[in-house]
N, C-alpha and C. Protein backbone atom coordinates (compact mmCIF):
# COMPACT_ATOMS: atom_id res chain seq x y z
N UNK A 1 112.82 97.13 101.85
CA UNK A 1 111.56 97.84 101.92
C UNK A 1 111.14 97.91 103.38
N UNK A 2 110.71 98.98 103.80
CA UNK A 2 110.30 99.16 105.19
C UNK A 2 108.73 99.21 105.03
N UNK A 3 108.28 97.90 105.93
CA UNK A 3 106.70 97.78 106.26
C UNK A 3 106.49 98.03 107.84
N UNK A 4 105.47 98.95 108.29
CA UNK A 4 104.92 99.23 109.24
C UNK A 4 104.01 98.88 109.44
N UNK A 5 103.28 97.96 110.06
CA UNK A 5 102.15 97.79 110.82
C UNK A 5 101.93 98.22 112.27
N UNK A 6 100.61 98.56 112.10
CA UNK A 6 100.05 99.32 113.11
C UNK A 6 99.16 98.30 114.01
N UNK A 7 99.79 97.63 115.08
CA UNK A 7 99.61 96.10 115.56
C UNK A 7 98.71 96.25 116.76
N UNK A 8 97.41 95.24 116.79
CA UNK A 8 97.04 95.04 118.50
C UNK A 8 97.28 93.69 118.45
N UNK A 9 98.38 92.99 119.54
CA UNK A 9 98.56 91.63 119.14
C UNK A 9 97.01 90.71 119.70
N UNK A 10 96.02 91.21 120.37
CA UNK A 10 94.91 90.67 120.59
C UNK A 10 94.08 90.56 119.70
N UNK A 11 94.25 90.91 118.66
CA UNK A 11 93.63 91.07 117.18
C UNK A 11 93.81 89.66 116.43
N UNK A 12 92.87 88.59 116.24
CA UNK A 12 93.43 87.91 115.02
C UNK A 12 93.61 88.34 113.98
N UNK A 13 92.90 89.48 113.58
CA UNK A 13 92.95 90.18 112.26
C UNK A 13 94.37 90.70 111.73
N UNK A 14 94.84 91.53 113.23
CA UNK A 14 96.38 92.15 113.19
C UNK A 14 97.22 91.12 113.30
N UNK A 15 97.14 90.05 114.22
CA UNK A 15 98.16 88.65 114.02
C UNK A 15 98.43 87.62 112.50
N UNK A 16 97.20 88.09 111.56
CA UNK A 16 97.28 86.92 111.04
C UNK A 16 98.09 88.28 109.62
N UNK A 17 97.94 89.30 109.52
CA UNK A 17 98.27 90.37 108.89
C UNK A 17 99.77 90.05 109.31
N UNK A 18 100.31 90.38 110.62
CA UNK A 18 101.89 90.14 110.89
C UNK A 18 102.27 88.98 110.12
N UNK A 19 101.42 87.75 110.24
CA UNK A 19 102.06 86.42 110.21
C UNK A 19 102.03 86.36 108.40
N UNK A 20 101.37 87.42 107.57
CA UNK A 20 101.51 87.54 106.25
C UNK A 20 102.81 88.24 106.26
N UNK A 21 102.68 89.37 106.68
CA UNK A 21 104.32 90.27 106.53
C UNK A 21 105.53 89.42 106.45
N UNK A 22 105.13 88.31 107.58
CA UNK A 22 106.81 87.90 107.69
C UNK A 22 106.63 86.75 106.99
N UNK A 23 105.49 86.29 106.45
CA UNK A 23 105.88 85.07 105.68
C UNK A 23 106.39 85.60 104.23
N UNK A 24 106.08 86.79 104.25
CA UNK A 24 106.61 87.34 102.81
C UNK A 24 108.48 87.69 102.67
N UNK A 25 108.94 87.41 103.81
CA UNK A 25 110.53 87.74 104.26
C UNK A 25 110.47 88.88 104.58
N UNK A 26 109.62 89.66 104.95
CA UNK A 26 110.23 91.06 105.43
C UNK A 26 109.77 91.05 107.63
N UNK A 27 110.47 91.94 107.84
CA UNK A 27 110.25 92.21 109.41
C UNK A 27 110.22 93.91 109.62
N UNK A 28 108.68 93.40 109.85
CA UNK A 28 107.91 94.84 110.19
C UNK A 28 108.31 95.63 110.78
N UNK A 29 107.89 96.97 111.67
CA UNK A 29 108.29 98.12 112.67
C UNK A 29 106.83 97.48 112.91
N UNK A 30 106.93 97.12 114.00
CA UNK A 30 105.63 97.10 114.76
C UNK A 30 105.15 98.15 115.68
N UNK A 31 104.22 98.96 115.27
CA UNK A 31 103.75 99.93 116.23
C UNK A 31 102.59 99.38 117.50
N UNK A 32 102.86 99.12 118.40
CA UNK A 32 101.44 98.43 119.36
C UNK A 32 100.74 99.90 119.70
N UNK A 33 99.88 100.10 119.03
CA UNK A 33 99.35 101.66 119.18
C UNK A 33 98.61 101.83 120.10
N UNK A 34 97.88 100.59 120.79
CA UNK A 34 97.40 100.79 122.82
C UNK A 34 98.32 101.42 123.42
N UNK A 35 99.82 100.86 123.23
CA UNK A 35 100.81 101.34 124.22
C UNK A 35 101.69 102.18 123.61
N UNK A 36 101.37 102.82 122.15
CA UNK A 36 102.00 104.16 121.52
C UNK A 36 100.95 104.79 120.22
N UNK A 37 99.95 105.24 120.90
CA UNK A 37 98.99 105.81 120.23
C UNK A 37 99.96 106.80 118.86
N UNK A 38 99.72 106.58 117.71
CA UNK A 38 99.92 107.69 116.97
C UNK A 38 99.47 108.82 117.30
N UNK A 39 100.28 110.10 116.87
CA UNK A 39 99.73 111.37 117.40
C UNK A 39 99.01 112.22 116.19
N UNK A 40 98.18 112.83 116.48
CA UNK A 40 97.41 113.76 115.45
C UNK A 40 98.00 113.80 114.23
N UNK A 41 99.15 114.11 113.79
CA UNK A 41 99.49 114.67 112.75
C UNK A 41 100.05 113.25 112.25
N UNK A 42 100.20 111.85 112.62
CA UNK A 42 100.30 110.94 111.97
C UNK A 42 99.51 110.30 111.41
N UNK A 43 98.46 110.63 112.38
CA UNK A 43 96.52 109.52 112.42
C UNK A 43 96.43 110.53 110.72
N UNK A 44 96.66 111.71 110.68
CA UNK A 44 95.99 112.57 109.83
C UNK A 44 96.78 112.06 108.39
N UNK A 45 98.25 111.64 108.59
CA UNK A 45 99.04 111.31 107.20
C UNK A 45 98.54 110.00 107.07
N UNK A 46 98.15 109.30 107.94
CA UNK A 46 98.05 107.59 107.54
C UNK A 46 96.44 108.03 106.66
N UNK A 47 95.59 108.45 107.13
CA UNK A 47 94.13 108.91 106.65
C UNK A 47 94.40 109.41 105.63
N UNK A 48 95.24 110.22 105.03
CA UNK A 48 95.71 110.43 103.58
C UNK A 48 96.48 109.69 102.56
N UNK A 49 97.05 108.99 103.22
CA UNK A 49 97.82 107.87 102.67
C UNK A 49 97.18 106.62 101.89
N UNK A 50 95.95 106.51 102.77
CA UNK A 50 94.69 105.54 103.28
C UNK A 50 93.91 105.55 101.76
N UNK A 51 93.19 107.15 101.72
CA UNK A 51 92.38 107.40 101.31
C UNK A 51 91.08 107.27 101.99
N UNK A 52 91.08 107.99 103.10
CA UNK A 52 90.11 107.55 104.04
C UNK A 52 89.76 109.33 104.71
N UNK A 53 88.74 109.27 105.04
CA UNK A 53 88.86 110.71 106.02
C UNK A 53 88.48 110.18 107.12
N UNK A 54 89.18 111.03 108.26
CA UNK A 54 89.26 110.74 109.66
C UNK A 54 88.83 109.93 110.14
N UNK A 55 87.05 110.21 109.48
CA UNK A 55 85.99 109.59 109.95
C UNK A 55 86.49 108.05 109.75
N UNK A 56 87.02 108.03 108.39
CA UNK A 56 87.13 106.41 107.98
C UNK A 56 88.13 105.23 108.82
N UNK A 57 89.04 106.55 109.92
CA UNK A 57 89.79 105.49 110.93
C UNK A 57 89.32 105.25 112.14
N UNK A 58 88.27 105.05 111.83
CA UNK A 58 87.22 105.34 113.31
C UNK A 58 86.97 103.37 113.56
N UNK A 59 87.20 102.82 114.46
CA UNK A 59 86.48 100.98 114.68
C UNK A 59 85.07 101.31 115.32
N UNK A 60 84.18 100.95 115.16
CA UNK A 60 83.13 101.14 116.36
C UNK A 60 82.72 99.70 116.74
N UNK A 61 82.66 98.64 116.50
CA UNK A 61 82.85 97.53 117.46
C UNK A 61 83.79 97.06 118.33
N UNK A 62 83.85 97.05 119.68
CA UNK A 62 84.75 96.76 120.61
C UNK A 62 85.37 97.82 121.04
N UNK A 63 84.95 98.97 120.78
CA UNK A 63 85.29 100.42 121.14
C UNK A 63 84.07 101.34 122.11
N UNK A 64 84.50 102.37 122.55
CA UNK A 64 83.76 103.21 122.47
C UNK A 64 83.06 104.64 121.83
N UNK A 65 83.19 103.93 120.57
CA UNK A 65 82.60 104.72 119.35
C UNK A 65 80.83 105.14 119.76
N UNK A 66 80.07 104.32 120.01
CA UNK A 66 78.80 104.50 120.81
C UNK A 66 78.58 105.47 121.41
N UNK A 67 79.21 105.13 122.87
CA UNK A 67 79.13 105.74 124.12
C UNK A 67 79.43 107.36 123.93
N UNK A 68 80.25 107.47 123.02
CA UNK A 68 80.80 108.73 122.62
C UNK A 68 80.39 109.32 121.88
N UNK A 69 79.40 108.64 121.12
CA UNK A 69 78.38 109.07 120.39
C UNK A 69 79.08 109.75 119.18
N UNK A 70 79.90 109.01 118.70
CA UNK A 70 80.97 109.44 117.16
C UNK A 70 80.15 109.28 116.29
N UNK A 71 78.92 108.54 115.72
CA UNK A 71 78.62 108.49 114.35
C UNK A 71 77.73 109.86 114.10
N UNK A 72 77.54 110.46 115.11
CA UNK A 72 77.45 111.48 115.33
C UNK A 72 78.12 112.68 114.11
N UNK A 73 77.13 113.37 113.22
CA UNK A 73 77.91 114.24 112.53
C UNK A 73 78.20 115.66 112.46
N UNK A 74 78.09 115.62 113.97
CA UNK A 74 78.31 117.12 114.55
C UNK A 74 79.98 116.81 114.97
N UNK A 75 80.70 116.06 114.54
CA UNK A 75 81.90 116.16 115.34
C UNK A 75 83.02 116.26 114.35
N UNK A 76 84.16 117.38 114.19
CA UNK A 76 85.19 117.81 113.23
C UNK A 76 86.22 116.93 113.24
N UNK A 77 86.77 117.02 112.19
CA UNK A 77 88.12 115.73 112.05
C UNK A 77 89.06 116.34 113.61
N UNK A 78 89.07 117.78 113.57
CA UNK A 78 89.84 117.43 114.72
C UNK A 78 89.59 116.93 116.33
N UNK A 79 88.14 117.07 116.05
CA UNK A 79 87.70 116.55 117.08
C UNK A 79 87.91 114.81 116.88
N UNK A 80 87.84 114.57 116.27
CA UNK A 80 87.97 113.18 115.64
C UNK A 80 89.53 112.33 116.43
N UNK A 81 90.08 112.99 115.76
CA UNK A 81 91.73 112.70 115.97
C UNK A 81 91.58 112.89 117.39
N UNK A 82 91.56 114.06 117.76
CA UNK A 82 91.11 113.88 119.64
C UNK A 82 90.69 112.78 120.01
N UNK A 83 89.80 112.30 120.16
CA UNK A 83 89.00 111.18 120.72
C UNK A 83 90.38 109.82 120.45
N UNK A 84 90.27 109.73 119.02
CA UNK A 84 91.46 108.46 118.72
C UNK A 84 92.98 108.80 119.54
N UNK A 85 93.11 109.65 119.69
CA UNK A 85 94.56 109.61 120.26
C UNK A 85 94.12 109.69 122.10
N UNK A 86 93.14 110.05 122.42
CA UNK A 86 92.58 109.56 123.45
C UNK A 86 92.14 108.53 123.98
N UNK A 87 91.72 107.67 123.15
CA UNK A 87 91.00 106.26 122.91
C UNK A 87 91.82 105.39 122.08
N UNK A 88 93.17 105.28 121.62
CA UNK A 88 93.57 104.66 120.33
C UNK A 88 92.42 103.26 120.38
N UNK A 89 91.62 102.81 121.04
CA UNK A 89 90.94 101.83 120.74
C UNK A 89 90.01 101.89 119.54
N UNK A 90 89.79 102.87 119.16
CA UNK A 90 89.21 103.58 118.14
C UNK A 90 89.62 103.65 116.77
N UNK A 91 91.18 103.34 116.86
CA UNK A 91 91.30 102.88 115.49
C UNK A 91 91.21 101.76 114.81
N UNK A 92 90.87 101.54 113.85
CA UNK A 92 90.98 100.56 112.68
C UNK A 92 92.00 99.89 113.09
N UNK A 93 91.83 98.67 112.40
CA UNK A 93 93.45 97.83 112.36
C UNK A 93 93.42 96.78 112.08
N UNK A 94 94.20 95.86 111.76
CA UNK A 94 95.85 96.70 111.44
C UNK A 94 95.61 97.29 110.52
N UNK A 95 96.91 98.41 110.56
CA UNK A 95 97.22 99.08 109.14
C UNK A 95 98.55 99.17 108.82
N UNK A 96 98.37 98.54 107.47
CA UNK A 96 99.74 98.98 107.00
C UNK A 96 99.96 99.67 106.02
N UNK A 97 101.24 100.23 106.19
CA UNK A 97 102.27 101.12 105.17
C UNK A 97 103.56 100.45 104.73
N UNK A 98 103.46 100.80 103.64
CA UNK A 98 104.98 100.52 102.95
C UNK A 98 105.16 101.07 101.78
N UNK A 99 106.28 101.35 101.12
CA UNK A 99 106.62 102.18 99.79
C UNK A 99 105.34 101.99 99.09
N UNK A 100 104.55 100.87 98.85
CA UNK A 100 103.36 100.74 97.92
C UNK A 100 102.15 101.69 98.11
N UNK A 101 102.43 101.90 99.49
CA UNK A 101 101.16 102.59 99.99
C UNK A 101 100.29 102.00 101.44
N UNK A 102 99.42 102.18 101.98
CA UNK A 102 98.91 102.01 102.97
C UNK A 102 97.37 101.66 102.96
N UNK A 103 96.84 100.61 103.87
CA UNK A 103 95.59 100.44 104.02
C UNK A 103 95.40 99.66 105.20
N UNK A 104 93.83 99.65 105.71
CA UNK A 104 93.44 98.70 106.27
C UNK A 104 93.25 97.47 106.43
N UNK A 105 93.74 96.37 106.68
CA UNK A 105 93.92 95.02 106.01
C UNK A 105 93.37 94.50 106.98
N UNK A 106 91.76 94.55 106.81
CA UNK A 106 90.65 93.74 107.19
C UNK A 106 89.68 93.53 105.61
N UNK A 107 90.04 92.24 105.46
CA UNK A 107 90.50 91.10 105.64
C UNK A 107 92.41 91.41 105.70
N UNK A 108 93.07 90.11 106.26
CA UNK A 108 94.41 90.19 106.38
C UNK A 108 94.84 89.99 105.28
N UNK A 109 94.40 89.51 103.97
CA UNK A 109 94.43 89.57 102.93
C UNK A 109 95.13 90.56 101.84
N UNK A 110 94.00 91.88 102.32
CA UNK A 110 94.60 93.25 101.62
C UNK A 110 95.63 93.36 101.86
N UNK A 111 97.22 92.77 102.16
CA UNK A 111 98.52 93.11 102.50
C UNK A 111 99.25 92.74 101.86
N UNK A 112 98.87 91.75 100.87
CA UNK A 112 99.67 91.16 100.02
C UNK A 112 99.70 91.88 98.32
N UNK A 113 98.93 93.14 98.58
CA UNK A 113 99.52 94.11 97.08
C UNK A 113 100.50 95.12 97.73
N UNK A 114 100.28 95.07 98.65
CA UNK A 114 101.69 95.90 99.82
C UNK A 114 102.84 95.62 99.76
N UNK A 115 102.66 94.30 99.69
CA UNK A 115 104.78 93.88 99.78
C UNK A 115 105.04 93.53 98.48
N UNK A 116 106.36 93.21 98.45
CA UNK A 116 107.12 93.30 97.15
C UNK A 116 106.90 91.29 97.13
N UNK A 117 107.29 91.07 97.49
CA UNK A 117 107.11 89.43 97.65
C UNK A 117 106.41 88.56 98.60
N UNK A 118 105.10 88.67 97.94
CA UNK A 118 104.12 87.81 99.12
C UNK A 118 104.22 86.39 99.16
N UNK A 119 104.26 85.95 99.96
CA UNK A 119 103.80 84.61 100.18
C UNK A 119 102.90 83.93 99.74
N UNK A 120 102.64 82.80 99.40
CA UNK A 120 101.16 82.50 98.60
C UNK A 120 100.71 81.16 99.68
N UNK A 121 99.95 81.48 100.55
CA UNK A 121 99.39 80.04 101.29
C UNK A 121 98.19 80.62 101.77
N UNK A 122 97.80 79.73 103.06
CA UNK A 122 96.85 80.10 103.94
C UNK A 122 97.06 80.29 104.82
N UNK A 123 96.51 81.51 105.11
CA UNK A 123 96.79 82.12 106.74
C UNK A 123 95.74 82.21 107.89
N UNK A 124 95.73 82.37 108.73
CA UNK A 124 94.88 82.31 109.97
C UNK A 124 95.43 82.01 111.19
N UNK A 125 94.90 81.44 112.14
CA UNK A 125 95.20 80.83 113.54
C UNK A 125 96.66 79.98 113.56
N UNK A 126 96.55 79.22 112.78
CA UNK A 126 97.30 78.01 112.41
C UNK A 126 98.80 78.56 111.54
N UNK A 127 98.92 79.61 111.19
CA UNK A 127 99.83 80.04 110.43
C UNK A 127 100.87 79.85 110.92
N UNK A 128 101.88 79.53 110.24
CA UNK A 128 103.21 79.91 110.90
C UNK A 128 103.59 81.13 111.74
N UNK A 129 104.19 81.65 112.24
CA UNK A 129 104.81 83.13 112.65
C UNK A 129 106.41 83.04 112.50
């Protein structure tokens, strides 16, 4: 089974999400999307995949979702996707995909109806990797 996560390793959220993936035996495709922003037409399949619209891959803490004045509802999905592939700081995360389907896994939690064989412990800081 091929799992993709969509990784900021400065994230505990996205670290402790990895450190579920691989405790489940599988080894991710790690995308670090600071340093390989998805491009429009992927941001747009993961948002369908998701069940989310554009809007819904938007982070606005620790971003500049504000400044940019995104909650803003004068602004079109494609304007949307602009900004994120301009800003990937802007997206959500982590996210993952795999044959099951895709989501946001905040909490790191939501990842374990994703894989085929999860792990059953506790995860966080302290986790294995």
């Amino acid at each position: 089974m091929t799992v993709t996560i969509y990784h900021n390793p400065s994230c505990s959220k996205s670290r402790d999400t990895l450190a579920i993936i691989r405790q489940s035996g599988e080894e991710p495709v790690i995308i670090e999307y600071l340093k390989r922003p998805p491009d429009r037409a992927r941001l747009r399949a993961l948002a369908d995949a998701i069940g989310l619209s554009i809007r819904g891959l938007l982070r606005e803490n620790g971003s500049p979702y504000a400044e940019l004045d995104l909650g803003n509802p004068k602004w079109t999905d494609d304007q949307l996707l602009d900004f994120i592939v301009a800003h990937p700081i802007l997206l959500q995360r982590p996210i993952v995909e795999t044959p099951k389907g895709a989501r946001i896994c905040r909490p790191p939690e939501r990842v374990l109806d994703l894989l085929t064989s999860p792990a059953v412990g506790e995860y966080g800081e302290n986790t294995q990797r």
